[in-house]
N, C-alpha and C. Protein backbone atom coordinates (compact mmCIF):
# COMPACT_ATOMS: atom_id res chain seq x y z
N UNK A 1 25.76 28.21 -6.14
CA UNK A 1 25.05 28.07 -7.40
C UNK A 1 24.52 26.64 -7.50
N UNK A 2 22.87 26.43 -7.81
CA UNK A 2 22.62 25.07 -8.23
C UNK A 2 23.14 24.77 -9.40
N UNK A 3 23.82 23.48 -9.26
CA UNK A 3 24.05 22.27 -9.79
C UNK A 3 24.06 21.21 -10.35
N UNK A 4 24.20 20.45 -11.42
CA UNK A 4 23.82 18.65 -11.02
C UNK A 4 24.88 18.23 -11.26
N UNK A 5 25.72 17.22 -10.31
CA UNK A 5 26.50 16.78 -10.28
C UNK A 5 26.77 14.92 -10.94
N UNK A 6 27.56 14.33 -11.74
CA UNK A 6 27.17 12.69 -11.75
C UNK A 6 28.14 12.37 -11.40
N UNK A 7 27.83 11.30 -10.27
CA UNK A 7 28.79 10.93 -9.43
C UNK A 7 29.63 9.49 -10.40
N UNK A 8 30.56 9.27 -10.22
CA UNK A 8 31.25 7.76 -10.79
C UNK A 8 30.07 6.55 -10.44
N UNK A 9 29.32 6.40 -9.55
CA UNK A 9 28.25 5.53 -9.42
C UNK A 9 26.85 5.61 -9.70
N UNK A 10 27.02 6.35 -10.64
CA UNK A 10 26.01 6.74 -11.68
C UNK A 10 24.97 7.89 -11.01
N UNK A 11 24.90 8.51 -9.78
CA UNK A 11 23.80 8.92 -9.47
C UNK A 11 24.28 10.42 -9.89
N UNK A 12 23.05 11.27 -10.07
CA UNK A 12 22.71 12.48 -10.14
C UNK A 12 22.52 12.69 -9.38
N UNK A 13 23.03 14.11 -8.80
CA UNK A 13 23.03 14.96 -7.24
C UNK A 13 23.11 16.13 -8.13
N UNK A 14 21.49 17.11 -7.57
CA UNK A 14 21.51 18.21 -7.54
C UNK A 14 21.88 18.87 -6.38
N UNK A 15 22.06 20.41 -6.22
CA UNK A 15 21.95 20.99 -5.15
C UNK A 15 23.07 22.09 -4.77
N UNK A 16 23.53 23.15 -3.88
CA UNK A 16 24.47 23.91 -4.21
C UNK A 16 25.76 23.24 -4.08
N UNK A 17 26.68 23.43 -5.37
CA UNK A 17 27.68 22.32 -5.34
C UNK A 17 28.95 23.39 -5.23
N UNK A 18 29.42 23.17 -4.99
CA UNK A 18 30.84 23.96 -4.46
C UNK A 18 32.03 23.23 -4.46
N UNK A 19 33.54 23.66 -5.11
CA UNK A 19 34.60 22.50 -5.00
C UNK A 19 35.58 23.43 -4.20
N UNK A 20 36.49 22.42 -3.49
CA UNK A 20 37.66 23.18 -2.56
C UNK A 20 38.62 21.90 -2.18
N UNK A 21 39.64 22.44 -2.34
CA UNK A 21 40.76 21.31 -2.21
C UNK A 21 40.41 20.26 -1.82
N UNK A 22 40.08 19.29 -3.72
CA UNK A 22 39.69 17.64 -3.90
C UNK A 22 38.50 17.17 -3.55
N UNK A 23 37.98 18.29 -3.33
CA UNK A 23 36.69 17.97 -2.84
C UNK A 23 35.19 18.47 -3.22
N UNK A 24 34.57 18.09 -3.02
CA UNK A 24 33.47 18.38 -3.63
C UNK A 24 32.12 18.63 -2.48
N UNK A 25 31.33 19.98 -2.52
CA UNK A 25 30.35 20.01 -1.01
C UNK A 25 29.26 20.07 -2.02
N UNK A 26 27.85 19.05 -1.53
CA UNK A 26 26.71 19.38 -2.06
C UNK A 26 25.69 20.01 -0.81
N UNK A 27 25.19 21.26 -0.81
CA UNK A 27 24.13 21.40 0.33
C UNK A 27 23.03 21.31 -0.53
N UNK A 28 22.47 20.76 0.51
CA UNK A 28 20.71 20.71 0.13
C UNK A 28 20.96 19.74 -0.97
N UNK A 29 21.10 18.78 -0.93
CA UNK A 29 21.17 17.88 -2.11
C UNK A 29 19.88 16.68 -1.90
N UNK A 30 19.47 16.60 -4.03
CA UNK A 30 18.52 15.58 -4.22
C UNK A 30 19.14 14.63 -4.63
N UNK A 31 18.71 13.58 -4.99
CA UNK A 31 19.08 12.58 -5.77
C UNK A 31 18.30 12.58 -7.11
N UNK A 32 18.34 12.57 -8.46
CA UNK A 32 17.24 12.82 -9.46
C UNK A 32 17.04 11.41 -10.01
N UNK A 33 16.24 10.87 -10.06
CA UNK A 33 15.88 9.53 -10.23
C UNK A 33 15.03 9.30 -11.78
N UNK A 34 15.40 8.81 -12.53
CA UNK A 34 14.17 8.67 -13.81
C UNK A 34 13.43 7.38 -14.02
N UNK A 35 12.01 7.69 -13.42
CA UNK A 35 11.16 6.65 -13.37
C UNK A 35 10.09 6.91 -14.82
N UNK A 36 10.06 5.65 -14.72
CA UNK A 36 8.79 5.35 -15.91
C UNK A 36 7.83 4.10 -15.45
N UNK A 37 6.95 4.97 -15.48
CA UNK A 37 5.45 4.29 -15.16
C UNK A 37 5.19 2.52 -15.60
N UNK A 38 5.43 2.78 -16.90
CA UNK A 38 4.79 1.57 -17.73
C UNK A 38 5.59 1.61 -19.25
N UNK A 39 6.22 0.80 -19.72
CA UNK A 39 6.87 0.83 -21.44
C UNK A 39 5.85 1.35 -22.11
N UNK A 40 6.65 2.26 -22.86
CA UNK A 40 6.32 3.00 -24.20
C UNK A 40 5.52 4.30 -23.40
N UNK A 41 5.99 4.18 -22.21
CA UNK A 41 5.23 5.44 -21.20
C UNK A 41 6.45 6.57 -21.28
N UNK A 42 6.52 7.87 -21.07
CA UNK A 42 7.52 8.78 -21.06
C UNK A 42 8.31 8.38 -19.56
N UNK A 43 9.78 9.02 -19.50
CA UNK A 43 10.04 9.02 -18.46
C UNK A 43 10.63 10.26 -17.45
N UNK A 44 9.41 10.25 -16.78
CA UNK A 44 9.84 10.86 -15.74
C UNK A 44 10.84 11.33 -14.48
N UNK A 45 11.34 12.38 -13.90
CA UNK A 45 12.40 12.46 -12.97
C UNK A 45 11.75 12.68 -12.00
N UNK A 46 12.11 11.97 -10.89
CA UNK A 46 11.97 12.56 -9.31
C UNK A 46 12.85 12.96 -8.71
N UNK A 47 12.63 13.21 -7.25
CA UNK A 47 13.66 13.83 -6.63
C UNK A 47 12.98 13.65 -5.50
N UNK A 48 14.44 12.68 -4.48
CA UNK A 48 14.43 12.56 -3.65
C UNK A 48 15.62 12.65 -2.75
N UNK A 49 15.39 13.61 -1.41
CA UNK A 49 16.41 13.73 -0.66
C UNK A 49 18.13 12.79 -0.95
N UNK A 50 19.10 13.63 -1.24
CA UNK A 50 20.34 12.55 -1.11
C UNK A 50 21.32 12.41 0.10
N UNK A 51 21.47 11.04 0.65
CA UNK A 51 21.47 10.57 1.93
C UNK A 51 20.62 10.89 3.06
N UNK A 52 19.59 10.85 3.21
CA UNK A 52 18.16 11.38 3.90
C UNK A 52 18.55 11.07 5.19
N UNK A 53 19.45 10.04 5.61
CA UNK A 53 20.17 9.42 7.42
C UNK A 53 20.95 10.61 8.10
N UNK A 54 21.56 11.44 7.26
CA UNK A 54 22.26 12.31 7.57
C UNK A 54 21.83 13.64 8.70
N UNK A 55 22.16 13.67 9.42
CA UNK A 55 22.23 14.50 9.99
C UNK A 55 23.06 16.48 9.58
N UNK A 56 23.25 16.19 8.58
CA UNK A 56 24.02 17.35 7.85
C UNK A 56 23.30 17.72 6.68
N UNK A 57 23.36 19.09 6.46
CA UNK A 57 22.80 19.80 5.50
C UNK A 57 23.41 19.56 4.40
N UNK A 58 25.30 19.50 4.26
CA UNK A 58 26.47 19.67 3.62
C UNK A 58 26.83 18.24 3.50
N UNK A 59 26.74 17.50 2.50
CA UNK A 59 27.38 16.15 2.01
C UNK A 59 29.01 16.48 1.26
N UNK A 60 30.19 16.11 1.77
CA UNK A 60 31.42 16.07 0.75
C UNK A 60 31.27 15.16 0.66
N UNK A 61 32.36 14.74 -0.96
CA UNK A 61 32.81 13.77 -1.47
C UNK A 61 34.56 14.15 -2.54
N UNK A 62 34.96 13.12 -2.93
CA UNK A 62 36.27 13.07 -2.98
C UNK A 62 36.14 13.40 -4.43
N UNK A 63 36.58 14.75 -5.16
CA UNK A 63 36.42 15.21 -6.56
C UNK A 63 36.88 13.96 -7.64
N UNK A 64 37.12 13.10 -6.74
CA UNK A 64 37.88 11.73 -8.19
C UNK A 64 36.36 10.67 -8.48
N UNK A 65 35.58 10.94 -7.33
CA UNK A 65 34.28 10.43 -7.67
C UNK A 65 33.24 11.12 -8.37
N UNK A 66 33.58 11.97 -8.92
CA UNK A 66 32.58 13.41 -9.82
C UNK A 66 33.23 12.85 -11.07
N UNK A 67 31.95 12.38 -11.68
CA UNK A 67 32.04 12.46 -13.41
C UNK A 67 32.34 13.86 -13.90
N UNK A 68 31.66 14.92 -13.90
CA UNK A 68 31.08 15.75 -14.32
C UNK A 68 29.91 16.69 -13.48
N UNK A 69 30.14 17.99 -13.77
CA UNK A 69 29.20 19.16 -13.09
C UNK A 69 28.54 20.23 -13.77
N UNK A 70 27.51 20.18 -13.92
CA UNK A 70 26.35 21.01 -15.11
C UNK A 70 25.37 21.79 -14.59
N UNK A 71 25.10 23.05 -15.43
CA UNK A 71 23.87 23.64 -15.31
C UNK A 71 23.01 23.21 -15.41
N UNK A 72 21.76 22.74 -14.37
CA UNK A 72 20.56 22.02 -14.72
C UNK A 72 19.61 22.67 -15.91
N UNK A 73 18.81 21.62 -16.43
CA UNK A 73 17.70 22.68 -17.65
C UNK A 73 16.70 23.74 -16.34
N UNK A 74 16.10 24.21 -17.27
CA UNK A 74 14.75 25.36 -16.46
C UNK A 74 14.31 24.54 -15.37
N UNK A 75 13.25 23.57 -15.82
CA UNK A 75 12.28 22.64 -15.54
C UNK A 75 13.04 22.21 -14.41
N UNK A 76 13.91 21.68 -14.94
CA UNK A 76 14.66 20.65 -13.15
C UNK A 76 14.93 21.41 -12.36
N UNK A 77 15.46 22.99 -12.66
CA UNK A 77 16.19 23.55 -11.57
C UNK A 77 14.62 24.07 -11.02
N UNK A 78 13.17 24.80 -11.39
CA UNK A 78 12.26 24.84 -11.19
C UNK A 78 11.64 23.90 -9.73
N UNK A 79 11.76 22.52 -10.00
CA UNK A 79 11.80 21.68 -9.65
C UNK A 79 12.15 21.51 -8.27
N UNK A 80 13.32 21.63 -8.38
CA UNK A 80 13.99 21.89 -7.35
C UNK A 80 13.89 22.75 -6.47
N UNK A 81 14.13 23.88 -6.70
CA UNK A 81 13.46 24.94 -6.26
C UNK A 81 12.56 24.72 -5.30
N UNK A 82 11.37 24.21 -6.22
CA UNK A 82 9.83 24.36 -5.66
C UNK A 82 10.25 23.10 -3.73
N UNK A 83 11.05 22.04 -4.43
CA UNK A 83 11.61 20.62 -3.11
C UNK A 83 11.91 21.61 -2.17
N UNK A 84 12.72 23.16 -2.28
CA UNK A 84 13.63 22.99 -1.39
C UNK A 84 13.24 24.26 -0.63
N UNK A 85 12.41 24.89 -1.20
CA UNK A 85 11.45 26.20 -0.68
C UNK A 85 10.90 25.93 0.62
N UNK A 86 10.93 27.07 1.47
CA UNK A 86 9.73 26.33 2.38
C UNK A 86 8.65 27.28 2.54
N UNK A 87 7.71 27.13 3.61
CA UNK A 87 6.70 27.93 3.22
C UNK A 87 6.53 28.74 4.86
N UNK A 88 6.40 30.16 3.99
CA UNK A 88 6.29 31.17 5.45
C UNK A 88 4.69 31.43 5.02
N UNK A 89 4.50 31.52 6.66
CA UNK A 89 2.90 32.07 6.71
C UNK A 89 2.96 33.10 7.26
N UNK A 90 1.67 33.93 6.86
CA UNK A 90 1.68 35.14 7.42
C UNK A 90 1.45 35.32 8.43
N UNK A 91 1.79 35.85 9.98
CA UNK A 91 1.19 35.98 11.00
C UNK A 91 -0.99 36.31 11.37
N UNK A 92 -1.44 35.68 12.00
CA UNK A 92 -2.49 35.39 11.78
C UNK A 92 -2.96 36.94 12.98
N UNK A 93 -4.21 37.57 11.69
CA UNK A 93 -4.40 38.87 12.53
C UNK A 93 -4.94 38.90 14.09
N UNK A 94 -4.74 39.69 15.01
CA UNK A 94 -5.78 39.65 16.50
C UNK A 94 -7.00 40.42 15.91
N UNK A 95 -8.20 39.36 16.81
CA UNK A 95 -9.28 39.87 17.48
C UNK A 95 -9.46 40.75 17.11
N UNK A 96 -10.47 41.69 16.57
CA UNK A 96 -11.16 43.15 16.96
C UNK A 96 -11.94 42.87 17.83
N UNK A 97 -11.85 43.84 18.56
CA UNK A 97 -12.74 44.48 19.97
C UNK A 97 -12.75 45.74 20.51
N UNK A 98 -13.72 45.39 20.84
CA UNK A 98 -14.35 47.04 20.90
C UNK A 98 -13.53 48.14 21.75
N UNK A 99 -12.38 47.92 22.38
CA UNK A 99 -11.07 48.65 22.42
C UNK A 99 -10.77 49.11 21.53
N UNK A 100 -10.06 48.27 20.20
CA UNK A 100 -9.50 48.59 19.41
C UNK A 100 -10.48 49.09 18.43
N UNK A 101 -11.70 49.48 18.60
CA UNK A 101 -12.38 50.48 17.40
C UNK A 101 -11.90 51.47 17.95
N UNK A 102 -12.00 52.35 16.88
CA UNK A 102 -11.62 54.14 16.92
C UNK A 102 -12.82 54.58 17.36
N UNK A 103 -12.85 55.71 17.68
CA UNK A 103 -14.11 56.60 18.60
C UNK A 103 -14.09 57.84 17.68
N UNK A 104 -15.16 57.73 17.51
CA UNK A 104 -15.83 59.31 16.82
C UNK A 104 -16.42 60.30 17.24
């Protein structure tokens, strides 16, 4: 089930979060970042890969470093979503030729 997790060092980690003895697994995890453009500007969230060096899909961490674990709103989990989707193409059709017409 997606997630957002806040870690004791303030960061937000989305992603499927799962707990098992003391521990805590995030796969596919973002980092949610809230940027603002310019003062008196709204502020915005991004999302960017969390620990991007990694060679692993599956990040643990030690459940004493988890503030807290929440249902994201629509929008973020949306969001997310859309980061973590990938995109299938359709196989691209063959050639017609005059083999493959039918005969009348």
């Amino acid at each position: 089930m997606i997630k957002i997790m806040r870690l004791s060092t303030g960061e937000d980690v989305i992603g499927e979060i799962n707990e098992k003895d003391g521990l805590v697994m995030a796969k596919d995890a973002f980092a949610i970042i809230p940027m603002q453009s310019s003062p008196g500007k709204p502020v915005q969230l991004m999302m960017t890969p969390w620990m991007p060096y990694s060679n692993e899909s599956t990040i643990t961490v030690d459940k004493d470093k988890v503030i807290t674990i929440y249902s994201p709103k629509a929008d973020i989990l949306a969001s997310y979503q859309q980061n973590t989707s990938q995109i299938i193409t359709a196989a691209k059709p063959g050639l017609i030729t005059e083999t493959s017409l039918p005969r009348l």
